[in-house]
C-alpha atoms as a PDB file:
ATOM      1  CA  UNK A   1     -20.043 -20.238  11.028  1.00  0.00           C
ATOM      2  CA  UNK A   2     -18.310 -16.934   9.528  1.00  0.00           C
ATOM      3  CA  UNK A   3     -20.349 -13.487   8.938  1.00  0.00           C
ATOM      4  CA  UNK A   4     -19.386 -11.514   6.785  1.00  0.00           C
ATOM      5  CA  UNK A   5     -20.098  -8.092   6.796  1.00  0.00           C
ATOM      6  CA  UNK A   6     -22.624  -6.448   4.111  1.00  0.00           C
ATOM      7  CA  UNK A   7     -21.999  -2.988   2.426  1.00  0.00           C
ATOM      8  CA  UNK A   8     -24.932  -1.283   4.127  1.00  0.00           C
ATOM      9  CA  UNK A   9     -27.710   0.412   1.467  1.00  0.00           C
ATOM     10  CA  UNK A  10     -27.138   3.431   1.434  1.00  0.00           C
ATOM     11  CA  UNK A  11     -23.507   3.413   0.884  1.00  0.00           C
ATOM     12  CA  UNK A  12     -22.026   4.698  -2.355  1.00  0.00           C
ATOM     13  CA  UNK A  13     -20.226   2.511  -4.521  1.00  0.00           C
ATOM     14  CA  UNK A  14     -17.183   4.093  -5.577  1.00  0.00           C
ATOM     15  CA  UNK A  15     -14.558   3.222  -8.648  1.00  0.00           C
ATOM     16  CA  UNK A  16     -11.705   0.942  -7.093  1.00  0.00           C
ATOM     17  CA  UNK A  17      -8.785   3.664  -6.519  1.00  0.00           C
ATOM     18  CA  UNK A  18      -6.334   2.461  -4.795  1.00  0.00           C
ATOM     19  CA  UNK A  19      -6.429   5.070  -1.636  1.00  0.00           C
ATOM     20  CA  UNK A  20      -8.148   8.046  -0.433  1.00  0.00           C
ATOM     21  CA  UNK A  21      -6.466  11.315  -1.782  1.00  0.00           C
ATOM     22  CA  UNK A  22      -3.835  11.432   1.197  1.00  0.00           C
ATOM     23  CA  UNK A  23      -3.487   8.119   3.408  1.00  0.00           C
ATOM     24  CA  UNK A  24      -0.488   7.337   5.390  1.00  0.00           C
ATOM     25  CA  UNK A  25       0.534   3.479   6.127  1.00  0.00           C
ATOM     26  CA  UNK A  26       2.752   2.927   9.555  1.00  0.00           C
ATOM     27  CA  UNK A  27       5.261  -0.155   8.467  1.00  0.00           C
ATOM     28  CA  UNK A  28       4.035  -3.573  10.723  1.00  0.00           C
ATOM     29  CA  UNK A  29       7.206  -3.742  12.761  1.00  0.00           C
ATOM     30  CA  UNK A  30       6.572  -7.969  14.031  1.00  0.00           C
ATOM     31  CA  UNK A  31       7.534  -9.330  10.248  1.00  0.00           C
ATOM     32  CA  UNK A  32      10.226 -11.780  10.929  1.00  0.00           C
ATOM     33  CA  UNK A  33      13.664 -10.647   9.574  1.00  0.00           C
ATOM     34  CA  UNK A  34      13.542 -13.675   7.027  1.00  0.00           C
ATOM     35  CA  UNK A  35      10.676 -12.197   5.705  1.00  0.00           C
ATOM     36  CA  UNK A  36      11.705  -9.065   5.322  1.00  0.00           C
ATOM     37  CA  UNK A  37      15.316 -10.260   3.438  1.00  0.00           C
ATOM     38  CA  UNK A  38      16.473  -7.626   0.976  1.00  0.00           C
ATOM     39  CA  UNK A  39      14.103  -4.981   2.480  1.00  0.00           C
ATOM     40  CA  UNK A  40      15.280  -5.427   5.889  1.00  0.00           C
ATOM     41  CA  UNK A  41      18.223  -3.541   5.146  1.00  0.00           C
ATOM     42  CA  UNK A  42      17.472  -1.203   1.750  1.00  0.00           C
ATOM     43  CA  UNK A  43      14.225  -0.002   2.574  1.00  0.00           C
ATOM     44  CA  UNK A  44      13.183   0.242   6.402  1.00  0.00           C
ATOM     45  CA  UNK A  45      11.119   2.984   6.248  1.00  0.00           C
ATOM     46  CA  UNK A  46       8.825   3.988   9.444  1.00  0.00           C
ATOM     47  CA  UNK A  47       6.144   5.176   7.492  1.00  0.00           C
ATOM     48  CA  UNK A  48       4.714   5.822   3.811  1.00  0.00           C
ATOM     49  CA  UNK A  49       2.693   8.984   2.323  1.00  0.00           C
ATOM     50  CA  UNK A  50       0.649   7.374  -0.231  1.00  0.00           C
ATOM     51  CA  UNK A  51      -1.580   9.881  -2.960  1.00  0.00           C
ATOM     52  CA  UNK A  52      -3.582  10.344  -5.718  1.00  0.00           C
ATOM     53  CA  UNK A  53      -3.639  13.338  -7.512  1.00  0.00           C
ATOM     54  CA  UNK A  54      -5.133  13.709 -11.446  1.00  0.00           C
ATOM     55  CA  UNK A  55      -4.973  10.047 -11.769  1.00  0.00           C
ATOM     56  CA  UNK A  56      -1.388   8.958 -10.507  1.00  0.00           C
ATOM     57  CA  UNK A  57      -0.735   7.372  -7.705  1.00  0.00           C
ATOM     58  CA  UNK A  58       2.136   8.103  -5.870  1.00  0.00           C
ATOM     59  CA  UNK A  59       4.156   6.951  -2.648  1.00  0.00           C
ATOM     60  CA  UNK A  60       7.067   8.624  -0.389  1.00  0.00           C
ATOM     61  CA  UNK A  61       8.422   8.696   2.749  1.00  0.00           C
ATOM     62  CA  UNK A  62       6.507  10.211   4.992  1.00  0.00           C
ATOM     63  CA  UNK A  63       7.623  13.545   6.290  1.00  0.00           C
ATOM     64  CA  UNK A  64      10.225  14.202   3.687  1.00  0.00           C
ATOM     65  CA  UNK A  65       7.509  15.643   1.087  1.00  0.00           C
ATOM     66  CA  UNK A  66       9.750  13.683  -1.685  1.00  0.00           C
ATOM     67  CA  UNK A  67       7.711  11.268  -3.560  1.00  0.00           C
ATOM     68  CA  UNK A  68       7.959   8.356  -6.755  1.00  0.00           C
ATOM     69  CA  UNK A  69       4.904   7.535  -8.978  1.00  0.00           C
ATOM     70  CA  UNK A  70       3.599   4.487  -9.141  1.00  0.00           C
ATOM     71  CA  UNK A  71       2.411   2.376 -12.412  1.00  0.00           C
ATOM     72  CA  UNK A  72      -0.593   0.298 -12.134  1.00  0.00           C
ATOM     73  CA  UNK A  73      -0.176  -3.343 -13.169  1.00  0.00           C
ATOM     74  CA  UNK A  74      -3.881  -4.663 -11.533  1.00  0.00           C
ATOM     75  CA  UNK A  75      -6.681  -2.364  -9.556  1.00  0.00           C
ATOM     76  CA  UNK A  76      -4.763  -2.808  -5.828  1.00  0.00           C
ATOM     77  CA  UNK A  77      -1.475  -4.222  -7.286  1.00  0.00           C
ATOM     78  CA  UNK A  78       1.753  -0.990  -8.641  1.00  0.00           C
ATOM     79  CA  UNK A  79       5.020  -1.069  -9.766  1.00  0.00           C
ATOM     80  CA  UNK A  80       7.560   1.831  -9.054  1.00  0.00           C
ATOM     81  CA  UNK A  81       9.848   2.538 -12.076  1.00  0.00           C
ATOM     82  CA  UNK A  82      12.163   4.507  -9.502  1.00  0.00           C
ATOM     83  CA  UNK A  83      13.215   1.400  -7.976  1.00  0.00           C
ATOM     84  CA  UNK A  84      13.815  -1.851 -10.041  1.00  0.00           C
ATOM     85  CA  UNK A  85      11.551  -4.917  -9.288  1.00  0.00           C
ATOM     86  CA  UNK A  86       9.464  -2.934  -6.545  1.00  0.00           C
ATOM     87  CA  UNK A  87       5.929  -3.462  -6.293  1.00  0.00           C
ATOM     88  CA  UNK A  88       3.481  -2.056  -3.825  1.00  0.00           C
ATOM     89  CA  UNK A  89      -0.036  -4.527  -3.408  1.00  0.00           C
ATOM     90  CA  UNK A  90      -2.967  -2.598  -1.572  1.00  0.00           C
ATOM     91  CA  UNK A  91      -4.588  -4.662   0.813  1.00  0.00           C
ATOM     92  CA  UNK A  92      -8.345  -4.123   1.287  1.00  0.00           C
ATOM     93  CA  UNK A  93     -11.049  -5.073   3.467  1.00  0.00           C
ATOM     94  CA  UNK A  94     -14.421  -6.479   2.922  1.00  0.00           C
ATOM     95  CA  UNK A  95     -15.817  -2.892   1.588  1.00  0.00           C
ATOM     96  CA  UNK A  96     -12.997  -2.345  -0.301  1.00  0.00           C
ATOM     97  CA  UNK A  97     -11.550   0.135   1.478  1.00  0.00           C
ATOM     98  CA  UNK A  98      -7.683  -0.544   1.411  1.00  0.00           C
ATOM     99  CA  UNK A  99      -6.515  -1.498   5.275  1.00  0.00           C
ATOM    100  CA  UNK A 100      -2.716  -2.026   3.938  1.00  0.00           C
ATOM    101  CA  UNK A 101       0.565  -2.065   1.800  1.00  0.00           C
ATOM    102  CA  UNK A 102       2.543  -4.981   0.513  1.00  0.00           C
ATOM    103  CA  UNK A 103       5.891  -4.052  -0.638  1.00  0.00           C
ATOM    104  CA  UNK A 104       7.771  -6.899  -2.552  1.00  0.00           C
ATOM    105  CA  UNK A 105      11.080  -6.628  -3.915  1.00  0.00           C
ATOM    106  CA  UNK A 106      12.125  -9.925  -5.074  1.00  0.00           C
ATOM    107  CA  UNK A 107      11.310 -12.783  -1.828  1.00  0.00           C
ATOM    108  CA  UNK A 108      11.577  -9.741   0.403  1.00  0.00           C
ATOM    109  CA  UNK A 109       7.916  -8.502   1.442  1.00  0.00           C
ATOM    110  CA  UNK A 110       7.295  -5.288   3.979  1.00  0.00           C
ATOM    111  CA  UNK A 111       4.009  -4.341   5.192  1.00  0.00           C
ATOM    112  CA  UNK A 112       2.190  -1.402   6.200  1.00  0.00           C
ATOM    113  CA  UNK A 113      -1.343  -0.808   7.595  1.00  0.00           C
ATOM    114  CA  UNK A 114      -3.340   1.883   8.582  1.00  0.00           C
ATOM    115  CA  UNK A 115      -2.449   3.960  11.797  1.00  0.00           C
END
């Protein structure tokens, strides 16, 4: 028998944005290498400073207070017209809070989740 968790009464149901204003997303390190493919080598980044700010969302590297905006394509799933064929799928749990990142480029997938 499963439970699943209910949204308790008195909590406010909010529009589906795809983070909190400022949310940072440590990469899951135990993805096997043939997983990872293309990303493996072109984008092994630690961890990712994701925002939203007047509407956009946007992503970076975190530390480096650089970052690329992010086009929405679905309610959890982006694209990033920085780099070609990069999209970034929130992951979210059962009261739609997002728990983690999906980056796919091509096969390749990396994932982040919350620290």
């Amino acid at each position: 028998m499963v439970i699943i968790p209910m949204r308790p009464k008195d909590a406010p149901i909010l529009p589906r944005m795809p983070l909190r204003l400022d949310q940072m997303l440590r990469q899951y390190a135990a993805v096997p290498l043939a997983l990872q493919g293309a990303l493996a080598d072109v984008f092994d980044v630690p961890a990712l400073d994701v925002s939203v700010a007047d509407g956009d969302v946007r992503m970076g590297v975190a530390g480096t207070g650089r970052s690329g905006r992010l086009l929405p394509v679905s309610p959890n799933r982006f694209v990033s017209p920085d780099v070609d064929g990069l999209q970034a799928e929130f992951q979210r749990d059962a009261w739609g809070d997002v728990a983690g990142l999906v980056l796919k480029l091509g096969d390749a997938r990396a994932y982040y989740l919350q620290p």
